[in-house]
Protein backbone atom coordinates (compact mmCIF):
# COMPACT_ATOMS: atom_id res chain seq x y z
CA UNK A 1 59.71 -20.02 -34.39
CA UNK A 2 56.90 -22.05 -35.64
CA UNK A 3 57.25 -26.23 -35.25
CA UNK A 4 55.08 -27.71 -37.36
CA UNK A 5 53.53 -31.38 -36.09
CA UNK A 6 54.66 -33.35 -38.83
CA UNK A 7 55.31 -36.52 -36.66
CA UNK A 8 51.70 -36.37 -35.57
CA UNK A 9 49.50 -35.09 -38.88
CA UNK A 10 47.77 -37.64 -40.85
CA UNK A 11 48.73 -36.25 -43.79
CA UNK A 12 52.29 -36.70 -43.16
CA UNK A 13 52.90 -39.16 -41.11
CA UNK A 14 54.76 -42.00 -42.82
CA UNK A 15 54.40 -45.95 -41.79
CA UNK A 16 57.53 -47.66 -40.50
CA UNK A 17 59.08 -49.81 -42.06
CA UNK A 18 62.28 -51.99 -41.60
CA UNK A 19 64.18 -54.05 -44.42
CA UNK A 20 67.56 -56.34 -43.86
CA UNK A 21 71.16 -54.43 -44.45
CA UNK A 22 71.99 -57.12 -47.04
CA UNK A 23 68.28 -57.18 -48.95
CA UNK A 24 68.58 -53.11 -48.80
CA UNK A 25 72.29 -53.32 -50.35
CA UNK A 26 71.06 -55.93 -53.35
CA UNK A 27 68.16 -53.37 -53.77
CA UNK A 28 70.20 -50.43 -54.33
CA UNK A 29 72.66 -52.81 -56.76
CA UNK A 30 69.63 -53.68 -58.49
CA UNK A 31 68.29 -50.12 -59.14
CA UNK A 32 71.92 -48.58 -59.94
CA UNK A 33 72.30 -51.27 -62.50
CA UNK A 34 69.34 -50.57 -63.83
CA UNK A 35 69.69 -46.52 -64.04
CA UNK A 36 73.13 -46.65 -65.59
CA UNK A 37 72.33 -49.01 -68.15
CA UNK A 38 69.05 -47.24 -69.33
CA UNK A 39 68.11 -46.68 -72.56
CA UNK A 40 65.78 -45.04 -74.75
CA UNK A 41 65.05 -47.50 -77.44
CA UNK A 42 61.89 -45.79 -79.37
CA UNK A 43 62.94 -42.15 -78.80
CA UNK A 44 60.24 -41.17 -76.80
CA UNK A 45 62.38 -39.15 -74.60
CA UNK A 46 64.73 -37.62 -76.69
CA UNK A 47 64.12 -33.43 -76.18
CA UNK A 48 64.02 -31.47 -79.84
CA UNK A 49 65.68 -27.81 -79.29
CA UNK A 50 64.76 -25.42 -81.43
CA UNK A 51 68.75 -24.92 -82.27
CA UNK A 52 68.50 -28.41 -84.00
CA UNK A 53 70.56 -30.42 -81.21
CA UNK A 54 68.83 -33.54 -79.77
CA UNK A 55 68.94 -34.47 -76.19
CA UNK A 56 68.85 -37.60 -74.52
CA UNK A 57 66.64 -37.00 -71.37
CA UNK A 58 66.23 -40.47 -70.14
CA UNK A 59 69.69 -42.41 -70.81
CA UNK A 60 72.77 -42.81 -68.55
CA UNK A 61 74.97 -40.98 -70.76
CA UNK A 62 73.08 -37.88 -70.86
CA UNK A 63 73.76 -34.22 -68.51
CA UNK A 64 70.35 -33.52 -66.55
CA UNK A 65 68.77 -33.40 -62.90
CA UNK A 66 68.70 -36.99 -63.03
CA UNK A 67 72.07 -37.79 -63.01
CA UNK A 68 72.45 -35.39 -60.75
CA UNK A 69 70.17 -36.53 -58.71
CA UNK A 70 71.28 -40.50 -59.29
CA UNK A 71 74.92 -39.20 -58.73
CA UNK A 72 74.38 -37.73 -55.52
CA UNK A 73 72.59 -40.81 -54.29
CA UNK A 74 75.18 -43.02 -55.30
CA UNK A 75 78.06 -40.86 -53.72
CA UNK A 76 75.88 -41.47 -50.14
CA UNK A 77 75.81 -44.89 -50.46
CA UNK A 78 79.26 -45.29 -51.55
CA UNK A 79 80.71 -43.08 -48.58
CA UNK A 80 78.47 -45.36 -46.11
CA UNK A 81 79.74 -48.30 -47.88
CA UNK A 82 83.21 -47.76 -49.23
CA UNK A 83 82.16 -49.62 -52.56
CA UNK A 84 84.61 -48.65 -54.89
CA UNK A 85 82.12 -50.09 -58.05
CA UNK A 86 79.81 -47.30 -57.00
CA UNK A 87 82.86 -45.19 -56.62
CA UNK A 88 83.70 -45.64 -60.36
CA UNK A 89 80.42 -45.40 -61.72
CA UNK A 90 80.61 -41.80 -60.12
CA UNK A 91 83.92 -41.02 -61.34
CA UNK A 92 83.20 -42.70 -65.18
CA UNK A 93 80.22 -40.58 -65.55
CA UNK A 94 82.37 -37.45 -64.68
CA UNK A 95 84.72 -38.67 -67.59
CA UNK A 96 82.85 -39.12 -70.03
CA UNK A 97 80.96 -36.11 -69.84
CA UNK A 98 84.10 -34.35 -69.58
CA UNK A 99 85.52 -35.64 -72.52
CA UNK A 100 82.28 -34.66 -74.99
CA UNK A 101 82.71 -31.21 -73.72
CA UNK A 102 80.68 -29.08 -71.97
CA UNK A 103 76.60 -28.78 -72.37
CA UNK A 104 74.37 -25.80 -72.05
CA UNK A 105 74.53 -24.12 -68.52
CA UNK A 106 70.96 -24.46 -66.67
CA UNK A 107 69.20 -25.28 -63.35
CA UNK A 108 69.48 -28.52 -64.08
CA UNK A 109 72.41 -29.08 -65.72
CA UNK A 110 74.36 -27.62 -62.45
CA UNK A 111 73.24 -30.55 -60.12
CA UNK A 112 75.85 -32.97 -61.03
CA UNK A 113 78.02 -31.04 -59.69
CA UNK A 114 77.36 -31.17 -56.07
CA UNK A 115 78.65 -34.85 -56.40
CA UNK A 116 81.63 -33.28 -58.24
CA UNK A 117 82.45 -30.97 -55.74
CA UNK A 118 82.10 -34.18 -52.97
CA UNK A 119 84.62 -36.18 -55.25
CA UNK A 120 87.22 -33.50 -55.82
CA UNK A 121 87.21 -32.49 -51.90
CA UNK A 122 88.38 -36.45 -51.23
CA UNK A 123 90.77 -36.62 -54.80
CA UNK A 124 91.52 -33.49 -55.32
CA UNK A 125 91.99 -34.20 -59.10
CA UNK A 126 93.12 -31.01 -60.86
CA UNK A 127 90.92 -31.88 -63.51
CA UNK A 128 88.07 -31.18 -61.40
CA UNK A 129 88.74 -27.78 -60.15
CA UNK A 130 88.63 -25.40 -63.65
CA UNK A 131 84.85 -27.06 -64.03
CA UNK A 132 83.51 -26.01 -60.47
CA UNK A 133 84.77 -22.63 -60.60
CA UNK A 134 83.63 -22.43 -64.21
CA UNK A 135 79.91 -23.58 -63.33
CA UNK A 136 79.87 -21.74 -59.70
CA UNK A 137 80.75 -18.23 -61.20
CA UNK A 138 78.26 -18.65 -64.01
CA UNK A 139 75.41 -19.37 -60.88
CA UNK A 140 76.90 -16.69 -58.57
CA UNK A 141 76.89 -14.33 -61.58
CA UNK A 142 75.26 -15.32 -64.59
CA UNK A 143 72.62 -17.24 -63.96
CA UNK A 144 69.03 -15.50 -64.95
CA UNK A 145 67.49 -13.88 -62.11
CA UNK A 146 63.70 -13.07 -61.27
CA UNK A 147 63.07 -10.22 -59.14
CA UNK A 148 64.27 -10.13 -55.65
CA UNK A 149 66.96 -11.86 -56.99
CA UNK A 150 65.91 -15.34 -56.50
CA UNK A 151 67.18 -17.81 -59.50
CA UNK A 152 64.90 -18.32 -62.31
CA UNK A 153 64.21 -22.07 -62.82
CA UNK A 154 65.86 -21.89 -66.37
CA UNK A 155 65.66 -25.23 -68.42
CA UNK A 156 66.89 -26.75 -71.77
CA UNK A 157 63.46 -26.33 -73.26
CA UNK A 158 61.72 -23.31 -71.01
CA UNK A 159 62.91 -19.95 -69.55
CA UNK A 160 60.12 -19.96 -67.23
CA UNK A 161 60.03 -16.06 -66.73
CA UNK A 162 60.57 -14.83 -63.38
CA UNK A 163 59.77 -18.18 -61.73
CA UNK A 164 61.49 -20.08 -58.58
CA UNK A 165 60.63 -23.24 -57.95
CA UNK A 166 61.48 -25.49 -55.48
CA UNK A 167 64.18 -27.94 -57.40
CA UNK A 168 66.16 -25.20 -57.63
CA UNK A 169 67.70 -25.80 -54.05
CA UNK A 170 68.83 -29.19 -55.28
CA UNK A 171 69.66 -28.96 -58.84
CA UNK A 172 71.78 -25.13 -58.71
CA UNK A 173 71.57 -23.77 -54.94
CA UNK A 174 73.44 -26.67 -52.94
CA UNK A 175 76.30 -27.44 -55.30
CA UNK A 176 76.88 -23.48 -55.41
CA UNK A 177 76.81 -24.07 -51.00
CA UNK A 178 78.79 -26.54 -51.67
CA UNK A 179 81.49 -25.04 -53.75
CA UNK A 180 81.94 -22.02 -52.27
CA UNK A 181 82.81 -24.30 -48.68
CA UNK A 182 84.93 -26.26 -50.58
CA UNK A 183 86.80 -22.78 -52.44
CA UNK A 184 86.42 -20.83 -49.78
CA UNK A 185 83.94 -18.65 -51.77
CA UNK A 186 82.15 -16.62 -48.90
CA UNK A 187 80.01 -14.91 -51.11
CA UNK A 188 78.80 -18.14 -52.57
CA UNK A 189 77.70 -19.51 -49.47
CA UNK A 190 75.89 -15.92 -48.83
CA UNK A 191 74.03 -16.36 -51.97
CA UNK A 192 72.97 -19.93 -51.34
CA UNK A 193 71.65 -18.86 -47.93
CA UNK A 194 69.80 -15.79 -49.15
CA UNK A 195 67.95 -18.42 -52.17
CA UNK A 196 67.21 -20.69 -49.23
CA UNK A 197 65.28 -17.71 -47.68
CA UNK A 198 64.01 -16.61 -50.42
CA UNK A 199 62.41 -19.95 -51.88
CA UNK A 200 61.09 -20.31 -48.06
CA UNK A 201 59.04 -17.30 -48.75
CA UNK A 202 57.60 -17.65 -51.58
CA UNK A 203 57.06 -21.60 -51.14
CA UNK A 204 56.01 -22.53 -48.33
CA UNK A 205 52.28 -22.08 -47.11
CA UNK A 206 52.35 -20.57 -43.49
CA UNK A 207 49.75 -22.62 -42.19
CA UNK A 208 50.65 -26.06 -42.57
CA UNK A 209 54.58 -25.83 -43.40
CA UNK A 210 54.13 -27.09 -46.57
CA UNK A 211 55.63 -26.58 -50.03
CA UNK A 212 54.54 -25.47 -53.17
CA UNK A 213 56.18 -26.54 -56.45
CA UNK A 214 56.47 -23.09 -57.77
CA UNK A 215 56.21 -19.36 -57.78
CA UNK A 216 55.91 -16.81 -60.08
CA UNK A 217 56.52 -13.06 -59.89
CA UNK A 218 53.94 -12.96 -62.72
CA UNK A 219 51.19 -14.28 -61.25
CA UNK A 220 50.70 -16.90 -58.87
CA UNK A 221 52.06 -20.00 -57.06
């Protein structure tokens, strides 16, 4: 197995730096308060999909990697922190989603709920359950596939043909890990592990360990 000198490349290597618990916790408050009461005011990032609907891709109140990815990061903190403000932040989002009804299935769409699956192993809120089997089957079984089987890095606005990319582990691949821990779903573990491999592959350059973004089975990283 090949270790790759991260701690001592150039390239890499990463400056320390140390900040006060209490300045750290205000900066987190600060940037939480800001990404759940963002707005698009202009409509610059509202999405336009050819079926006529109209997605919000930059507000709280939307479905995309972003919350997913603000979710997950606010789960951490409150599990390190017990704050029960973050707590409900986490759980309101989940409500109100739930309550507009499902969106379109996607890469992206799927990362909120590897927070989901986090909340319901602690709650264990029936409400919860019928949404992560719903969403793991359709990754396990529906999802688009390029060949070798690795997930296709399907989005709202672009099917990206036979392409993996590396988001995919966060946005689809973990929460399906997740789940299928949580359900006792073997094979969705399996599958997780083999898209792991897979994206390792195809991603990563040999020679220095690192990633690229994407690949495609049609041409070219």
């Amino acid at each position: 197995m090949m270790v790759y000198p991260v701690k001592h490349s150039p390239l890499l290597r990463q400056p320390e730096h140390f900040i006060a618990r209490d300045e750290l916790k205000a900066l987190i408050q600060k940037v939480t308060h800001n990404l759940v009461n963002i707005k698009d005011e202009t409509g610059e990032f509202l999405l336009r999909l050819d079926d006529g609907r109209v997605i919000d891709t930059k507000g709280w109140a939307g479905w995309e990697w972003t919350h997913g990815v603000g979710l997950y990061g606010m789960y951490h903190y409150y599990q390190q922190t017990g704050d029960q403000t973050m707590r409900k932040i986490i759980d309101d989002w989940f409500a109100d989603r739930f309550a507009e009804g499902a969106t379109t299935k996607n890469v992206n769409t799927m990362a909120p709920f590897l927070t989901l699956a986090y909340r319901y192993e602690e709650t264990r809120n029936p409400e919860y359950l019928p949404w992560l089997e719903t969403w793991a089957e359709w990754a396990m079984n529906e999802m688009p596939r390029t060949d070798h089987g690795g997930m296709q890095h399907i989005t709202l606005a672009e099917e990206n043909h036979q392409q993996m990319w590396d988001d995919t582990l966060m946005m689809t691949v973990l929460p399906l890990a997740k789940i299928g821990k949580l359900l006792n779903r073997q094979e969705y573990v399996e599958e997780a592990t083999y898209q792991f491999l897979l994206h390792v592959q195809n991603l990563m350059d040999k020679e220095t360990g690192l990633w690229f973004h994407g690949w495609s089975y049609d041409g070219h990283p």
